[in-house]
Protein backbone atom coordinates (compact mmCIF):
# COMPACT_ATOMS: atom_id res chain seq x y z
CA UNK A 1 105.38 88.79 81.88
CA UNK A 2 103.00 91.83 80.77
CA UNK A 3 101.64 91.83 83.96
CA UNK A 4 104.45 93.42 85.55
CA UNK A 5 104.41 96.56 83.62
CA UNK A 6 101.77 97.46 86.67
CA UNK A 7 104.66 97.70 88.78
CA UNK A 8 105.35 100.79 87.08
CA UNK A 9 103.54 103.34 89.42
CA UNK A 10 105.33 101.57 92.52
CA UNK A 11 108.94 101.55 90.86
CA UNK A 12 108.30 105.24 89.88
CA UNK A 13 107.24 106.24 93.51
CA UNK A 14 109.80 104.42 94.80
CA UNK A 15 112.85 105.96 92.67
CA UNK A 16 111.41 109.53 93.29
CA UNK A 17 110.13 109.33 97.09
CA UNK A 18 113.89 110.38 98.49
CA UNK A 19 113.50 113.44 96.96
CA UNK A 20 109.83 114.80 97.67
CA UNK A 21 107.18 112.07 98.52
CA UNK A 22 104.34 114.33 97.56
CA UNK A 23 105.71 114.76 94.16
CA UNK A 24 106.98 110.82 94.44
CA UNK A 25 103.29 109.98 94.89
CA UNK A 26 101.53 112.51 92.19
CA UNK A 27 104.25 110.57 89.45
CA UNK A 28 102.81 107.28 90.79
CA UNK A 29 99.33 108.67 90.32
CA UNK A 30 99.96 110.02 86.73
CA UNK A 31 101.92 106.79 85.70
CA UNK A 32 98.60 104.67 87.32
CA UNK A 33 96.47 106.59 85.52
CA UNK A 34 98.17 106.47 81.98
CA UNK A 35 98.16 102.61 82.24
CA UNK A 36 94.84 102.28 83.16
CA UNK A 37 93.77 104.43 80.24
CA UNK A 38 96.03 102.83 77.90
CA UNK A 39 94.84 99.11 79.06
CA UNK A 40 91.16 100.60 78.84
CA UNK A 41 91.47 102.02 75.20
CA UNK A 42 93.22 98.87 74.04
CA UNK A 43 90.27 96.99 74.81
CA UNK A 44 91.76 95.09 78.26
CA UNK A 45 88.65 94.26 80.43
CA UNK A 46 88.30 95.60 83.85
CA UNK A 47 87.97 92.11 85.46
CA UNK A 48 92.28 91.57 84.34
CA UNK A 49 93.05 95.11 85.66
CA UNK A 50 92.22 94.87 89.33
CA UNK A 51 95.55 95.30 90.58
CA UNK A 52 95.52 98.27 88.46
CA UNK A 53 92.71 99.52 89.78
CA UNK A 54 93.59 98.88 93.32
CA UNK A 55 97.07 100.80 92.33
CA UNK A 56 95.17 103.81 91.24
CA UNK A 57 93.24 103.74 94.75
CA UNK A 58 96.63 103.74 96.60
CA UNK A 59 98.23 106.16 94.51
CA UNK A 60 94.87 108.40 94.58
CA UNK A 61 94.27 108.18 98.55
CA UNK A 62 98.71 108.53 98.99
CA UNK A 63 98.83 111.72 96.85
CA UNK A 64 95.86 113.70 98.68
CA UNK A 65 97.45 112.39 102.09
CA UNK A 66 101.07 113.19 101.01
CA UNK A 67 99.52 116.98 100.20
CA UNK A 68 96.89 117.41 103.20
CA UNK A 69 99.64 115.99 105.74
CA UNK A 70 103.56 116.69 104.47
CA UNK A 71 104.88 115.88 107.57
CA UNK A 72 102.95 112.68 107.93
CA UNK A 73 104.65 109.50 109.10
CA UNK A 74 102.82 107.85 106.20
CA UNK A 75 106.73 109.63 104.52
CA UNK A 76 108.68 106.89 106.30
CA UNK A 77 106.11 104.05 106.49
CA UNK A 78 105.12 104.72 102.93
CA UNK A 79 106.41 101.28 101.69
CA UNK A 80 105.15 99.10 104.54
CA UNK A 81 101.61 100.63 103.62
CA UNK A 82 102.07 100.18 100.20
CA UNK A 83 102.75 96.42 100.69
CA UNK A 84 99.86 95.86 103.29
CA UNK A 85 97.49 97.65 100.46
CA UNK A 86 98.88 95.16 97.93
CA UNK A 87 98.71 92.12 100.33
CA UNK A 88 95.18 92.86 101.43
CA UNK A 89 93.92 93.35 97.76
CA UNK A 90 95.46 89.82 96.53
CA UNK A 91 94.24 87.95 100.35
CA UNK A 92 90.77 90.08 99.92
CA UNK A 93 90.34 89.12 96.32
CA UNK A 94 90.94 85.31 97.25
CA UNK A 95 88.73 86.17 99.82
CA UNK A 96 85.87 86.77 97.34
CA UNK A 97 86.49 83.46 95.25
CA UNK A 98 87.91 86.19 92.07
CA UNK A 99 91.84 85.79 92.62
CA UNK A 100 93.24 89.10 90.86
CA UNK A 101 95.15 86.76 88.52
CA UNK A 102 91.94 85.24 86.68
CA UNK A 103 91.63 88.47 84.38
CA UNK A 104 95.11 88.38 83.64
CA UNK A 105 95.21 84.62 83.30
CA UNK A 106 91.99 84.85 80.84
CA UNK A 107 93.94 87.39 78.55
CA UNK A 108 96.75 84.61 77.67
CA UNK A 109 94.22 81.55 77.71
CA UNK A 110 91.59 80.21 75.02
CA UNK A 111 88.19 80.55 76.67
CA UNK A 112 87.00 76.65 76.55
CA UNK A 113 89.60 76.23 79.61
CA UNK A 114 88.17 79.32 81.75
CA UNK A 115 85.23 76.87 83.41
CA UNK A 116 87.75 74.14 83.96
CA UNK A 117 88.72 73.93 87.93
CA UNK A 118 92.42 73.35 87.66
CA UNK A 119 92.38 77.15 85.94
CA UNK A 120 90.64 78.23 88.80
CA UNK A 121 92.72 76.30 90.95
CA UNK A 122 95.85 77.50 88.92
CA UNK A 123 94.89 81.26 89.94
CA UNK A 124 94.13 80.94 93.76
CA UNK A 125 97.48 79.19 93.77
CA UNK A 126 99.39 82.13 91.80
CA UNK A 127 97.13 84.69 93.63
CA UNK A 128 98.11 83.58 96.59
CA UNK A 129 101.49 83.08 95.72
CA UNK A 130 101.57 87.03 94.95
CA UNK A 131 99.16 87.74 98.71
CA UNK A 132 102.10 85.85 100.68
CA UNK A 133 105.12 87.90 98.76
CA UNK A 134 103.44 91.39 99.03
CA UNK A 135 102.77 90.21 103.14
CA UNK A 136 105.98 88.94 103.59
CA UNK A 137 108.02 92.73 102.05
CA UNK A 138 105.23 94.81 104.04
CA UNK A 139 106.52 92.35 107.01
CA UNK A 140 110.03 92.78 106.34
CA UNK A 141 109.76 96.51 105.62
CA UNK A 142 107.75 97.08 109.20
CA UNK A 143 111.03 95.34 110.63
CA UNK A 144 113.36 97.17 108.75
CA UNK A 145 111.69 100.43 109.37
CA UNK A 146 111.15 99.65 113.16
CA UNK A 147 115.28 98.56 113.81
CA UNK A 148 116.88 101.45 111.45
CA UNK A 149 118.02 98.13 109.14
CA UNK A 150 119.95 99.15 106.10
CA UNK A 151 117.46 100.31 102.84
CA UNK A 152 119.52 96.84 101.21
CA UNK A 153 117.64 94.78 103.78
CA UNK A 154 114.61 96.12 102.24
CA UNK A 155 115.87 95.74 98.59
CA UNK A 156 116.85 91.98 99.36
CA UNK A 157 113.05 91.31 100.83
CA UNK A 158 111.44 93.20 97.88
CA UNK A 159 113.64 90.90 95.60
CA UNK A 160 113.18 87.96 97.47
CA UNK A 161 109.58 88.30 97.60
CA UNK A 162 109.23 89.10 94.25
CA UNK A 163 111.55 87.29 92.66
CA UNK A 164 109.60 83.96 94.58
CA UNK A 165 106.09 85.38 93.05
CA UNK A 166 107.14 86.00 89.79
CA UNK A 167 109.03 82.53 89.65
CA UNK A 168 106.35 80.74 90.72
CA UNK A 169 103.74 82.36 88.29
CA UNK A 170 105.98 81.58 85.40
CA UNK A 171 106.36 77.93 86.28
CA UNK A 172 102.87 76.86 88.10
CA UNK A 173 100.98 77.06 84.49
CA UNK A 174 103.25 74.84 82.98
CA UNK A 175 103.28 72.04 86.13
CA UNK A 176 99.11 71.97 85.97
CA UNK A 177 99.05 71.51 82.36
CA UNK A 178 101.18 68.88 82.55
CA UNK A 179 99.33 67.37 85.36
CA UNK A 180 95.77 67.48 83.45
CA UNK A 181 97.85 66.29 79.68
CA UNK A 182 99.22 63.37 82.47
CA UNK A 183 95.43 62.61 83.81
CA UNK A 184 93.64 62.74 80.58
C-alpha cells in the first residue's frame, strides 16, 4: 500500500485549503516535491512515479493560479478540478497503452512476469479501476458543489471512491494469479 503515500500532497491541500488556498496549494507543492525527490534519490524509476509527476503538475499550475488569481473560482471548484486532473491522467495513460499502475506494479513484481499479458492485463484493470474512482468523486464533487450539498456528501464520495479503488487493487493481483496457477 506504498503507493498511497502520493496522496500526501492532496490530503495536505485538502486539510489546509479552509484556511488560505494559496498557502493550501504551495504545502501541496512542497509536499509533491519532497516525494518526488525522495522517490528519485532512492533509486524509484520515473516510469512508477507518474502519478507523482502528474501531482507535481497540478500542484505547480494550482499554486501560480491560486497566487496570479486569489479570488478565482478555481477556490471553490478546487477539488472537482483536482479529481478531473487525476481522472484524465489514469483514462489518458490507459489511453496510451502505459496504465500509471505498471511502474508501481513492476516495483513489487520479479521481472520474468513483466512481458506476461495477464500483468498487463492486471494493470489496465487496476488503472482503470483508479480512472473510474477519481471520475466518479470529481462527478460527485461537481454535484455537491453545484446543490450547496453538505462537505460529508463529499467525504462519503471521496471514501467511497477510494475505498472501491484501493479494495480492488489489493484483491485483483491475488484473483489473476490464481487464475494463471489454475490454467497452468
Amino acid at each position: 500500500m506504498s503507493y498511497l503515500r502520493g496522496f500526501v500532497p492532496w490530503i495536505v491541500f485538502a486539510a489546509l485549503s479552509d484556511t488560505d488556498w494559496r498557502w493550501a496549494a504551495a504545502a501541496a507543492l512542497a509536499a509533491a516535491l519532497g516525494l518526488l525527490a525522495l522517490d528519485r534519490r532512492s533509486g524509484v524509476a520515473a516510469e512508477a512515479l507518474v502519478l507523482d509527476l502528474s501531482t507535481l503538475g497540478y500542484f505547480c499550475l494550482l499554486t501560480a493560479a491560486s497566487f496570479a488569481a486569489p479570488g478565482s473560482w478555481l477556490a471553490d471548484w478546487s477539488g472537482v478540478v483536482s479529481m478531473a486532473w487525476l481522472a484524465l491522467t489514469a483514462w489518458g495513460t490507459l489511453a496510451l497503452g502505459r496504465p500509471f499502475t505498471l511502474g508501481i506494479a513492476k516495483r513489487q513484481t520479479p521481472p520474468e512476469v513483466w512481458e506476461r499479458p495477464e500483468f498487463l492485463r492486471a494493470n489496465v484493470a487496476i488503472s482503470a479501476a483508479w480512472a473510474a474512482a477519481f471520475t466518479f468523486i470529481g462527478a460527485a464533487l461537481a454535484c455537491c458543489e453545484a446543490t450547496g450539498a453538505p462537505a460529508s456528501a463529499g467525504v462519503t464520495a471521496h471514501v467511497v471512491g477510494l475505498g472501491a479503488a484501493i479494495a480492488f487493487t489489493s484483491r485483483h493481483p491475488a484473483r489473476v494469479r490464481a487464475r494463471a496457477a489454475a490454467g497452468a
